[in-house]
N, C-alpha and C. Protein backbone atom coordinates (compact mmCIF):
# COMPACT_ATOMS: atom_id res chain seq x y z
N UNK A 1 -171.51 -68.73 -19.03
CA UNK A 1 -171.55 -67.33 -19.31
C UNK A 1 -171.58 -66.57 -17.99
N UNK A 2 -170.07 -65.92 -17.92
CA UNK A 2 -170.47 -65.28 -16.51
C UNK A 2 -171.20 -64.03 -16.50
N UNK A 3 -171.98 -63.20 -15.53
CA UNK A 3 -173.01 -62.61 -15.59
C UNK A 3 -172.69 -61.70 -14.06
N UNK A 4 -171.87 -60.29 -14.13
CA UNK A 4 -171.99 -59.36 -13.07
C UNK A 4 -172.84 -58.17 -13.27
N UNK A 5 -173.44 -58.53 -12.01
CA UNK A 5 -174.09 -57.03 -11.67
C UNK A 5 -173.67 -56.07 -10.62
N UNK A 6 -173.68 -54.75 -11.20
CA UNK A 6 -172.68 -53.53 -10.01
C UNK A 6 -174.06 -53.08 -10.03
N UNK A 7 -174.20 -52.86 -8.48
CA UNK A 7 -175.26 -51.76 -8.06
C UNK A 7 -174.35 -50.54 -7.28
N UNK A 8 -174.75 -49.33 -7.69
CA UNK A 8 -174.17 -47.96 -7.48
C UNK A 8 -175.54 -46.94 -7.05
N UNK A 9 -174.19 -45.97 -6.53
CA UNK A 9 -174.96 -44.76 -6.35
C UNK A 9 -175.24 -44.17 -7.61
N UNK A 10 -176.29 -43.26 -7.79
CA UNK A 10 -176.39 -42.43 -9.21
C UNK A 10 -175.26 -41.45 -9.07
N UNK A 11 -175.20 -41.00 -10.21
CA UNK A 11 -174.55 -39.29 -10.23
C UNK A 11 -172.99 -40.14 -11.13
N UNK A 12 -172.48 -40.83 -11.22
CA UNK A 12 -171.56 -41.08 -12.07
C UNK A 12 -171.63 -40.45 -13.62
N UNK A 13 -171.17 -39.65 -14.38
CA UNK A 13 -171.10 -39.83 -15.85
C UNK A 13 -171.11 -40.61 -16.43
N UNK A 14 -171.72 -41.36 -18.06
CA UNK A 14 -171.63 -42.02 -19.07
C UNK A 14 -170.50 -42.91 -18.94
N UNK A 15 -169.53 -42.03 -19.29
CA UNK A 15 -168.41 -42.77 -19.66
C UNK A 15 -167.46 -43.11 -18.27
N UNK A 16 -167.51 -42.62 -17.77
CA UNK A 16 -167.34 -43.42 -16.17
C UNK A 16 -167.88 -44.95 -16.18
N UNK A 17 -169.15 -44.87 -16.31
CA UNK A 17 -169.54 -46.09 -15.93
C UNK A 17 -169.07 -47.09 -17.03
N UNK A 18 -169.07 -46.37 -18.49
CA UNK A 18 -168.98 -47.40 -19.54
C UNK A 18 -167.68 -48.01 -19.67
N UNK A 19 -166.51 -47.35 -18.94
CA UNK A 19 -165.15 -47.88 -18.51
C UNK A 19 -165.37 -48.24 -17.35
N UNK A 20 -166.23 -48.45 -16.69
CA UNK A 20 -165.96 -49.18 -15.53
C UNK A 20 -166.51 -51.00 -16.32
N UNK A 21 -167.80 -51.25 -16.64
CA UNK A 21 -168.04 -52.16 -17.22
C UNK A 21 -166.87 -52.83 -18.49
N UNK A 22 -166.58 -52.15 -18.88
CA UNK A 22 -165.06 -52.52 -19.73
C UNK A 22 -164.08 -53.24 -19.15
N UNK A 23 -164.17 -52.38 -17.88
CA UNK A 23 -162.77 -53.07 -17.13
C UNK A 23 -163.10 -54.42 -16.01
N UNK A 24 -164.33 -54.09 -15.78
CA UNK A 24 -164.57 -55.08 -15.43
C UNK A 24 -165.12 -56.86 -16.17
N UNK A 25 -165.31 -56.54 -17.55
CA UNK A 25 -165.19 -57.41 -18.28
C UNK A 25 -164.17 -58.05 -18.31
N UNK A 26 -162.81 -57.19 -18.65
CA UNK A 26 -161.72 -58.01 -19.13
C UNK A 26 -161.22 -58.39 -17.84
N UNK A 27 -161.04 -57.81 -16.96
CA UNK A 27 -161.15 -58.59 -15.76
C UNK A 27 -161.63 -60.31 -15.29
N UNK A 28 -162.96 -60.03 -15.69
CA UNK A 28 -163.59 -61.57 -15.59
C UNK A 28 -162.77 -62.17 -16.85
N UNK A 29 -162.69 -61.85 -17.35
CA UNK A 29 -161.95 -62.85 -18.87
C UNK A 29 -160.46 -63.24 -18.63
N UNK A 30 -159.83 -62.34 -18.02
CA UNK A 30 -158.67 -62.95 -17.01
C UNK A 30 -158.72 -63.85 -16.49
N UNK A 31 -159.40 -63.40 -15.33
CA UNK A 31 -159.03 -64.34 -14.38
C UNK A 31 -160.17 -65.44 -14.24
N UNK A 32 -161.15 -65.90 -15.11
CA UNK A 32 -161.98 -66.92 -15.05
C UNK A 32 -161.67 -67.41 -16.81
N UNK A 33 -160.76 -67.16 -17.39
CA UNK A 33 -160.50 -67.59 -18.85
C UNK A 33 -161.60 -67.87 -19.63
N UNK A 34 -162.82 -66.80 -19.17
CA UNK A 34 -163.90 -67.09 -20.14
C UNK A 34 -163.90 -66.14 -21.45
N UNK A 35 -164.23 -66.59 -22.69
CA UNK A 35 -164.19 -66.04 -23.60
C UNK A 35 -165.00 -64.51 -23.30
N UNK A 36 -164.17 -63.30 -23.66
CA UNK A 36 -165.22 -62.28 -23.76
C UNK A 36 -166.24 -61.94 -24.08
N UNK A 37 -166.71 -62.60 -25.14
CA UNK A 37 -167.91 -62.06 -25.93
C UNK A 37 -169.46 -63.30 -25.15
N UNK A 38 -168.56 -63.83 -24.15
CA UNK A 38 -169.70 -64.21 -23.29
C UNK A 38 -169.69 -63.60 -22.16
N UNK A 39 -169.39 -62.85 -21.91
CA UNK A 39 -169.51 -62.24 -20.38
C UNK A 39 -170.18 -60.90 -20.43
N UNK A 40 -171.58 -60.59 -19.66
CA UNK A 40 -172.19 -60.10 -19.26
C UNK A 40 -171.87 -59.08 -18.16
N UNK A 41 -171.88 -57.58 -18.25
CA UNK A 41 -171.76 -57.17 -17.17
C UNK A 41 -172.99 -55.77 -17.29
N UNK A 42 -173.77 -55.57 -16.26
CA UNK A 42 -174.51 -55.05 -15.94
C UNK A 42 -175.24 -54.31 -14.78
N UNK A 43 -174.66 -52.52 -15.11
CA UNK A 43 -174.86 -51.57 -13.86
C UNK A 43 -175.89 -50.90 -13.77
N UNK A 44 -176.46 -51.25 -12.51
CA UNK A 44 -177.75 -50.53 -12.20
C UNK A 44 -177.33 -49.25 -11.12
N UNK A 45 -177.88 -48.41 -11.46
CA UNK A 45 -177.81 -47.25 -10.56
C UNK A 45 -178.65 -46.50 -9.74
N UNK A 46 -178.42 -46.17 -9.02
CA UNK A 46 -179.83 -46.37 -7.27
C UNK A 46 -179.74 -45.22 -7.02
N UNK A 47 -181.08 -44.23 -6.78
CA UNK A 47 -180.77 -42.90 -6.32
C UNK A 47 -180.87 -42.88 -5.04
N UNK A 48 -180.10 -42.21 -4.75
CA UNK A 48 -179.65 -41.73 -3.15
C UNK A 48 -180.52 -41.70 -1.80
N UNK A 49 -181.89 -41.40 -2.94
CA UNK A 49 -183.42 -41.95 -1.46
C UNK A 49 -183.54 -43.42 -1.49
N UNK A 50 -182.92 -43.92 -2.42
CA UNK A 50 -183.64 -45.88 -2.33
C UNK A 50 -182.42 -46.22 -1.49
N UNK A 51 -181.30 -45.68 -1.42
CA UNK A 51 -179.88 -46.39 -0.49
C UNK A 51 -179.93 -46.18 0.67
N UNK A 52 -180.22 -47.25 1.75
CA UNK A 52 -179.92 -46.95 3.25
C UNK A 52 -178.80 -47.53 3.60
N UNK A 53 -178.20 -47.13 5.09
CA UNK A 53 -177.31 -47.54 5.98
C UNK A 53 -178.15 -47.31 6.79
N UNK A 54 -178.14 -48.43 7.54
CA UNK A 54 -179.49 -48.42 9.03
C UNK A 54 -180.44 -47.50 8.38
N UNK A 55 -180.58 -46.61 9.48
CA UNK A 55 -182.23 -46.46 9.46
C UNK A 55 -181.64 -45.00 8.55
N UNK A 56 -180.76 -44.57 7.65
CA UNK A 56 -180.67 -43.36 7.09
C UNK A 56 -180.61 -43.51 6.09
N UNK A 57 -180.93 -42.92 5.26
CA UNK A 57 -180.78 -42.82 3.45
C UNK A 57 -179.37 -42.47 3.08
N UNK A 58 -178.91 -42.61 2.15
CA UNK A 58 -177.38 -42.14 1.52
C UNK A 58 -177.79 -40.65 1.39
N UNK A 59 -178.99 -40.02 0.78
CA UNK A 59 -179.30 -38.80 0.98
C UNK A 59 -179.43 -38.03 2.05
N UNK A 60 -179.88 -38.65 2.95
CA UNK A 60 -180.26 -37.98 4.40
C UNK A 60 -178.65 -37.88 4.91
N UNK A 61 -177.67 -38.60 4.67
CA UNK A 61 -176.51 -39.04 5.49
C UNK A 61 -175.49 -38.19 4.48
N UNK A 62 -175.58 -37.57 3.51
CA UNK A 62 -175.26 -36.28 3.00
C UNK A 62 -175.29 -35.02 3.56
N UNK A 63 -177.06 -34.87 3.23
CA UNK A 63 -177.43 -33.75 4.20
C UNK A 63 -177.17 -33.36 5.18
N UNK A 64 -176.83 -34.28 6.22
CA UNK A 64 -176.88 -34.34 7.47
C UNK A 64 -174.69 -33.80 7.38
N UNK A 65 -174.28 -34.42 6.63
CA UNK A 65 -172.54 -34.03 6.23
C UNK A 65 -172.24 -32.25 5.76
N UNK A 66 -173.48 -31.95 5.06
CA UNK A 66 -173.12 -30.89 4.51
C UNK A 66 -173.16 -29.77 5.93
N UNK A 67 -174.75 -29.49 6.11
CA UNK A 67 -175.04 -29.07 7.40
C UNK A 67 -174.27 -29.25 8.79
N UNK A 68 -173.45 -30.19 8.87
CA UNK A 68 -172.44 -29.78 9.91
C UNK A 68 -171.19 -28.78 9.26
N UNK A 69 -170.86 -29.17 8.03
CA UNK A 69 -170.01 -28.10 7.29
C UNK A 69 -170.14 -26.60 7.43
N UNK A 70 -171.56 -26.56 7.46
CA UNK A 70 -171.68 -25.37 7.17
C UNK A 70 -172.00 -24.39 8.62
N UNK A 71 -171.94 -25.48 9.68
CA UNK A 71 -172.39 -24.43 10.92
C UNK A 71 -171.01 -23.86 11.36
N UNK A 72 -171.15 -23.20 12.00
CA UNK A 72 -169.80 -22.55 12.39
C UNK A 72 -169.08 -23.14 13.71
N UNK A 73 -167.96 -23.14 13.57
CA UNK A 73 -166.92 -23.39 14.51
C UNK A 73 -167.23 -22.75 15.79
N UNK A 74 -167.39 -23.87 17.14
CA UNK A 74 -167.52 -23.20 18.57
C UNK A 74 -165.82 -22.65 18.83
């Protein structure tokens, strides 16, 4: 029984994710010829303070994107 787990950022919609797990089912059932109705797939979703890159949060490393946006041109 194969068994994937997607870890993501939050903020996706419902049905975003619920076609993403879809497609990634039949996917595994392709290309590992395992019967569908055994394959497991399962997305967890991580808010933006639990995600780092080095020493920054996915949130902080936003913030930090927007705020150059918004300063003005030398």
């Amino acid at each position: 029984m194969p068994i994937v787990h997607i870890q993501m950022l939050e903020g996706r919609d419902a049905a975003t994710v619920s076609q993403c797990l879809r497609e990634v089912a039949r996917v595994v059932h392709q290309t590992l010829s395992a019967p569908l109705e055994t394959i497991r797939v399962v997305a967890t979703e991580v808010p933006r303070t639990h995600w780092a890159i080095g020493d920054r949060t996915r949130s902080d490393i936003e913030a930090e994107k927007k705020a150059a946006k918004a300063e003005p041109a030398s």
